[in-house]
N, C-alpha and C. Protein backbone atom coordinates (compact mmCIF):
# COMPACT_ATOMS: atom_id res chain seq x y z
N UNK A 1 251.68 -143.50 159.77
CA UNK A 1 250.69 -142.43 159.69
C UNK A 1 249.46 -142.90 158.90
N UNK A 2 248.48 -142.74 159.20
CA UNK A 2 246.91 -142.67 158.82
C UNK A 2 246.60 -141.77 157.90
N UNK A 3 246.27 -142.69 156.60
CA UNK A 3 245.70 -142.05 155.72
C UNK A 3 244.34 -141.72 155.01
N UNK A 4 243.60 -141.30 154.28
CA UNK A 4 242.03 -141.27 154.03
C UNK A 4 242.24 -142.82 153.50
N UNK A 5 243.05 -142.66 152.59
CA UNK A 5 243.30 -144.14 151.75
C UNK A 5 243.84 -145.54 152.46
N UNK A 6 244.46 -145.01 152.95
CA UNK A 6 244.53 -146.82 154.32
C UNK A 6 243.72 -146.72 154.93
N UNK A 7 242.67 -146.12 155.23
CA UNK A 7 241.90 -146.63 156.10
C UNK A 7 240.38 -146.88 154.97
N UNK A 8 240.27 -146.04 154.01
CA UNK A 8 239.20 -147.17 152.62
C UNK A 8 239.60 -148.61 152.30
N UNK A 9 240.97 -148.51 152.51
CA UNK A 9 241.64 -149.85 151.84
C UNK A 9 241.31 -150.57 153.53
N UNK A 10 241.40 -150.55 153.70
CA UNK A 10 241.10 -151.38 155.19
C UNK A 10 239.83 -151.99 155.23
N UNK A 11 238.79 -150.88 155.27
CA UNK A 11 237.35 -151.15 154.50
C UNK A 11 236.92 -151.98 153.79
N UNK A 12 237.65 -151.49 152.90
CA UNK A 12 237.48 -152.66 151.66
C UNK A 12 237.85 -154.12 151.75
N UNK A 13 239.08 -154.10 152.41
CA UNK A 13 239.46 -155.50 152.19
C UNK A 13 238.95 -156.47 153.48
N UNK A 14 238.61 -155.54 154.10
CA UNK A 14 237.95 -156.77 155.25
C UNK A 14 236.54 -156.23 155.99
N UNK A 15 236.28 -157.90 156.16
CA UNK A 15 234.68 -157.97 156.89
C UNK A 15 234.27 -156.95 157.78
N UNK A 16 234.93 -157.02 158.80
CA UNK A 16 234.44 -156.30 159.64
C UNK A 16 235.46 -155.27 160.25
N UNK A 17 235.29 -153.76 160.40
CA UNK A 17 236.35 -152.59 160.76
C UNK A 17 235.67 -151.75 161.71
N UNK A 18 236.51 -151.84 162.25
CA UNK A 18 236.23 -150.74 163.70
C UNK A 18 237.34 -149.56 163.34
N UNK A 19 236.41 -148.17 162.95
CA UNK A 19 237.28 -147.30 163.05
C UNK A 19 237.16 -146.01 164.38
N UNK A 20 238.25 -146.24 165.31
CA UNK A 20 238.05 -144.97 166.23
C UNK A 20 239.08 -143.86 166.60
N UNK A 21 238.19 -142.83 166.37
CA UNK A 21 238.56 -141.40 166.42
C UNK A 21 238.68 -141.26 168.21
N UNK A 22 239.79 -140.33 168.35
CA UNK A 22 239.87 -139.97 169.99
C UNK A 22 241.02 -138.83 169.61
N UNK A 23 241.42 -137.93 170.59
CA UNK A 23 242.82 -137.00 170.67
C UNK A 23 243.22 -137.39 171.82
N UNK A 24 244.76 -137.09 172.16
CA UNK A 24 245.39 -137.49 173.48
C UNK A 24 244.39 -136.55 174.61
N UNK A 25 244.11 -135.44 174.46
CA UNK A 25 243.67 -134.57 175.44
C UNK A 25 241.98 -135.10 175.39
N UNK A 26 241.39 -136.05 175.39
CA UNK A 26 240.41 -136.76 175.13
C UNK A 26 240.81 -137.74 176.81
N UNK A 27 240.15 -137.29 177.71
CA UNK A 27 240.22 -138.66 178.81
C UNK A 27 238.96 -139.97 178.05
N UNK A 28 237.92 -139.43 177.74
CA UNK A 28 237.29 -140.89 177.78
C UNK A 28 237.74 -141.93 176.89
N UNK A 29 238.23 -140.75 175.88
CA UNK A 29 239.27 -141.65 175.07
C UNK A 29 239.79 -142.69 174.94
N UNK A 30 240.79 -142.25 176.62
CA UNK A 30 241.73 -143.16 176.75
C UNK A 30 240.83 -143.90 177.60
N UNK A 31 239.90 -144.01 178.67
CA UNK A 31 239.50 -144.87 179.25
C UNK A 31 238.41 -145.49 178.68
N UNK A 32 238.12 -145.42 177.01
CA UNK A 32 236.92 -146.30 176.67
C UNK A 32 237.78 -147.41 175.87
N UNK A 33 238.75 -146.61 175.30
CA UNK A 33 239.70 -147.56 173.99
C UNK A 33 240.27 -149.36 174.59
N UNK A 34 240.99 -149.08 175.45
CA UNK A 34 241.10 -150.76 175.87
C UNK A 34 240.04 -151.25 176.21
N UNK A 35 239.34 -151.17 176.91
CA UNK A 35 238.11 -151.72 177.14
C UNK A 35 236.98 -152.11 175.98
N UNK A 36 237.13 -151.62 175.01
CA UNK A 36 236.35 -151.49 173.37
C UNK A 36 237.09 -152.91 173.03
N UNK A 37 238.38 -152.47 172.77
CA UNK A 37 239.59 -153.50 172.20
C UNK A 37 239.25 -154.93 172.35
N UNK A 38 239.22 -154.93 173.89
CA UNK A 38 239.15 -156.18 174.44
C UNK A 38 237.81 -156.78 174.18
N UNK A 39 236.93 -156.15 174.34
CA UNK A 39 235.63 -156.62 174.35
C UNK A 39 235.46 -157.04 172.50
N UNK A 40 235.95 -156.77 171.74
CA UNK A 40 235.83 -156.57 170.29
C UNK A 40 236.67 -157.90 170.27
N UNK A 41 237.73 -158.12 170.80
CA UNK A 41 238.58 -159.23 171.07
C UNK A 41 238.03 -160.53 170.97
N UNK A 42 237.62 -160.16 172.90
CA UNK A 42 236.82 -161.18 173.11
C UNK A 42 235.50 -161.94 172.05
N UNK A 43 234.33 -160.92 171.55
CA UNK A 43 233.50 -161.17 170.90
C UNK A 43 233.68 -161.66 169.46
N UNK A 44 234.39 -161.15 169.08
CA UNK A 44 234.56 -161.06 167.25
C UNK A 44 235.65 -161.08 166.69
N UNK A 45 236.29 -162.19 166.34
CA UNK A 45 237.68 -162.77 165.91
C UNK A 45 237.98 -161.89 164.51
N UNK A 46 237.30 -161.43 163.55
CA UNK A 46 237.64 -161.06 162.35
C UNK A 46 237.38 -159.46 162.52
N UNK A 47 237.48 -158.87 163.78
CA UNK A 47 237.36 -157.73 163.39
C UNK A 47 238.91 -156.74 162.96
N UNK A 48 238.86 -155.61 162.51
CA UNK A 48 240.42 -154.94 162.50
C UNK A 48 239.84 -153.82 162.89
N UNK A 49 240.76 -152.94 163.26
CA UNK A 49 240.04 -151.76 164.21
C UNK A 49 241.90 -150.95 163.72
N UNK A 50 241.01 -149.60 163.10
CA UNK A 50 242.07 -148.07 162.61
C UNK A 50 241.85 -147.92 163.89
N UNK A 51 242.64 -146.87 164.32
CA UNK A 51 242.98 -145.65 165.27
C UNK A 51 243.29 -144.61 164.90
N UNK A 52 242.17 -143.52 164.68
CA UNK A 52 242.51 -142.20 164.45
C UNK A 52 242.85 -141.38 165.34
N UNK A 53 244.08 -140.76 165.49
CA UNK A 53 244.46 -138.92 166.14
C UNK A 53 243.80 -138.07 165.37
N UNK A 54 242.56 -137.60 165.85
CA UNK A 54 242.68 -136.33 164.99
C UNK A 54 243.84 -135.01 165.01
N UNK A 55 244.29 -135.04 166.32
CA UNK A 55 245.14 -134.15 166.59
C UNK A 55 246.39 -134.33 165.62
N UNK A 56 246.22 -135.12 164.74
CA UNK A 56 247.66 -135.64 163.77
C UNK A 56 247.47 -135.51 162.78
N UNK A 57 246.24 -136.53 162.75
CA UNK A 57 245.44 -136.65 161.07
C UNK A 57 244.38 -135.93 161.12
N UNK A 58 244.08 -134.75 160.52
CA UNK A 58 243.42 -133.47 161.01
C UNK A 58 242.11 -133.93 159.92
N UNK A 59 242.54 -134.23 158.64
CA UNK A 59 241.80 -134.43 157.34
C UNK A 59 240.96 -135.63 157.56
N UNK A 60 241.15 -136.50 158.26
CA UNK A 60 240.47 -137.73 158.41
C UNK A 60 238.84 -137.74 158.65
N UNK A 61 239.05 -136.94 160.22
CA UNK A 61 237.75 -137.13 160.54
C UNK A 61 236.85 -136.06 159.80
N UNK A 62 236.85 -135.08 159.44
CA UNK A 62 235.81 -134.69 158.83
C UNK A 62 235.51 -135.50 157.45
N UNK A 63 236.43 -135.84 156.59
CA UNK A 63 236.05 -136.98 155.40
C UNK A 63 235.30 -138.05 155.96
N UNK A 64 235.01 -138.53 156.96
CA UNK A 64 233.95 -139.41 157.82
C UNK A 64 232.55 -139.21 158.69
N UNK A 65 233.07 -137.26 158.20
CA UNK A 65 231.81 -136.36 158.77
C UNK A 65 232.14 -136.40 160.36
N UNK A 66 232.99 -136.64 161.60
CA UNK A 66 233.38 -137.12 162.63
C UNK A 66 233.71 -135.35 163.07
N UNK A 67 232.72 -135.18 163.87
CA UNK A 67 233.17 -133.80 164.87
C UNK A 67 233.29 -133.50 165.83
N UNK A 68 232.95 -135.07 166.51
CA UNK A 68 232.92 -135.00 168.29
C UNK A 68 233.87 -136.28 168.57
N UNK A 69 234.22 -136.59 169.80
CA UNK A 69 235.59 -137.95 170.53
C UNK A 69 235.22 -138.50 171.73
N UNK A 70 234.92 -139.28 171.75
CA UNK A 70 235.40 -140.57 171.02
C UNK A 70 234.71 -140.89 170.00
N UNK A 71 234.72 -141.01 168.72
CA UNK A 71 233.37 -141.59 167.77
C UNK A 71 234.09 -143.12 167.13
N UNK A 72 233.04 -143.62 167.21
CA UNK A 72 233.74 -145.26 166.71
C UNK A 72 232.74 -145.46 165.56
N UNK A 73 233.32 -145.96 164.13
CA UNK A 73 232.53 -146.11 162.85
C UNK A 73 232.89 -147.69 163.08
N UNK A 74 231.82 -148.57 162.62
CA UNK A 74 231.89 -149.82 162.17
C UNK A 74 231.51 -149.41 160.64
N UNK A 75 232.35 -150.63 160.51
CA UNK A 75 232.08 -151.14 159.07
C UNK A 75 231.83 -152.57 158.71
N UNK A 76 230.56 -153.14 158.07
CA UNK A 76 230.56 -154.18 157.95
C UNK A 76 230.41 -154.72 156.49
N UNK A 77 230.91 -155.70 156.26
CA UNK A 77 231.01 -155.46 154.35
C UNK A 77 231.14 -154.30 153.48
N UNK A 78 232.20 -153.26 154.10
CA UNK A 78 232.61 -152.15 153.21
C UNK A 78 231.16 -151.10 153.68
N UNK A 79 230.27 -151.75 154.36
CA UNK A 79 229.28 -150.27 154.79
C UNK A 79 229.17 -150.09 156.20
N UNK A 80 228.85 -148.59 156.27
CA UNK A 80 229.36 -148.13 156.91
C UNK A 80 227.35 -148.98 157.99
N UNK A 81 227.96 -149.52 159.13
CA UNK A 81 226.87 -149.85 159.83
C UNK A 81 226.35 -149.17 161.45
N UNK A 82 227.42 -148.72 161.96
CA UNK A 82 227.47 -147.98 163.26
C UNK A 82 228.09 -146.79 163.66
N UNK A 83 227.38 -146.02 164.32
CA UNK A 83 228.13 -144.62 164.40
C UNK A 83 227.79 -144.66 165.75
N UNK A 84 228.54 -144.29 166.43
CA UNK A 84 228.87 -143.97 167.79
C UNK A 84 229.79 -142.15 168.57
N UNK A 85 228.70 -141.80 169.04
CA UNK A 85 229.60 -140.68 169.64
C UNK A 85 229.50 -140.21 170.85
N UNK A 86 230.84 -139.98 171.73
CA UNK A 86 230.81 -139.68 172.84
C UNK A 86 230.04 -140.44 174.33
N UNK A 87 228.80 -140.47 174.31
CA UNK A 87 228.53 -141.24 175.14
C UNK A 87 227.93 -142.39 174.73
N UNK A 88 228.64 -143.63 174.97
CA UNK A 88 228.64 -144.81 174.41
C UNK A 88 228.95 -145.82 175.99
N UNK A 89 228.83 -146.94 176.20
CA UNK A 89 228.93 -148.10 176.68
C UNK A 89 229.62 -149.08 175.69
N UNK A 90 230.35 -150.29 175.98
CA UNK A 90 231.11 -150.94 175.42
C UNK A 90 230.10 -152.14 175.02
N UNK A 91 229.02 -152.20 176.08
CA UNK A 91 227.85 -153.31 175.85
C UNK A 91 227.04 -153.12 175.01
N UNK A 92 226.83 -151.63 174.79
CA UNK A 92 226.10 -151.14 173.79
C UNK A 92 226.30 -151.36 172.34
N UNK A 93 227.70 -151.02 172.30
CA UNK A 93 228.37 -151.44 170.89
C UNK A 93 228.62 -152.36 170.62
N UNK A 94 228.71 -153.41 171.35
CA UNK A 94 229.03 -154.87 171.11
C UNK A 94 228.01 -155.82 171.02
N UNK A 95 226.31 -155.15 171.67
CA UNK A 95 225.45 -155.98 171.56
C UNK A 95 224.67 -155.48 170.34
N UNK A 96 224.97 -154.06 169.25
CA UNK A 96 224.20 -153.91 168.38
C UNK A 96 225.03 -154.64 166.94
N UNK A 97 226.68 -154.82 166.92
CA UNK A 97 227.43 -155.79 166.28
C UNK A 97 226.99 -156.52 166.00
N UNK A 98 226.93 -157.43 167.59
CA UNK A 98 226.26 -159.38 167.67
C UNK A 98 225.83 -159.58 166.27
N UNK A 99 224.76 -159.72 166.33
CA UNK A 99 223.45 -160.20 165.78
C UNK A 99 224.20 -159.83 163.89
N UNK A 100 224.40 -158.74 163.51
CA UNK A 100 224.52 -158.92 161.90
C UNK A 100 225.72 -159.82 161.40
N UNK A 101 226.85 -159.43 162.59
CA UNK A 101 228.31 -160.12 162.65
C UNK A 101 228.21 -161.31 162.28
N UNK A 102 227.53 -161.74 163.43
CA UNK A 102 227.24 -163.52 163.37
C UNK A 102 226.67 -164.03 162.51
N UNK A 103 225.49 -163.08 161.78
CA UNK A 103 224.99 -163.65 160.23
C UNK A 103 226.05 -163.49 158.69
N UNK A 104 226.91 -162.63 159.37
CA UNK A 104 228.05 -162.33 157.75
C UNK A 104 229.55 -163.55 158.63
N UNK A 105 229.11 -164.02 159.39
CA UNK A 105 230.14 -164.94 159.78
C UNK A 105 230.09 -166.31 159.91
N UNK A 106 228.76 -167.15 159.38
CA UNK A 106 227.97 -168.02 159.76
C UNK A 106 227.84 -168.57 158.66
C-alpha cells in the first residue's frame, strides 16, 4: 500500500520519479500507463515511477493537489518538475524530460 511517506521517500532518494495517479474505472488510464512505462524505459534508465489508486489511497492525491486522471508528477532532484493532466501524449512527456534529464545525468 501507498503511502504520503513512501512516496516523499521515493522523492527524495532518487534522481528522477515518475509519479502516476489513475483509478481502475479510468480507461485512459489504463491505455496511457504501459505505453508511458515503456517509453520512460526505453528513454531514461534511472527513472522510478509510484503508481497511485486513488480509489485506494484516497489521501494521496489531494496532498499533491491531483484532482483530475490520469495526472503524472515528475520529479527531478526531489522537485517537483512536470505536471501532467488528462490529456497528455507520451511524446509530449518524454520530449519535455529529455533535455533537463540528460543534463542531471551527464
Amino acid at each position: 500500500m501507498q503511502t504520503i511517506e513512501n512516496i516523499n521517500n521515493t522523492i527524495k532518494e532518487n534522481l528522477a520519479v515518475m509519479v502516476y495517479f489513475s483509478a481502475p474505472t479510468c480507461n485512459v488510464c489504463h491505455a496511457l500507463k504501459p505505453k508511458l512505462l515503456e517509453a520512460l524505459d526505453e528513454n531514461f534508465k534511472e527513472f522510478k515511477v509510484e503508481s497511485v489508486d486513488i480509489s485506494v489511497e484516497e489521501d494521496i492525491a489531494p496532498h499533491f493537489g491531483i484532482f483530475a486522471i490520469p495526472t503524472v508528477l515528475v520529479f527531478l532532484d526531489g522537485k517537483e518538475f512536470l505536471r501532467k493532466s488528462r490529456h497528455m501524449s507520451v511524446g509530449e512527456v518524454i520530449s519535455e524530460i529529455k533535455r533537463p534529464y540528460e543534463i542531471m545525468t551527464s
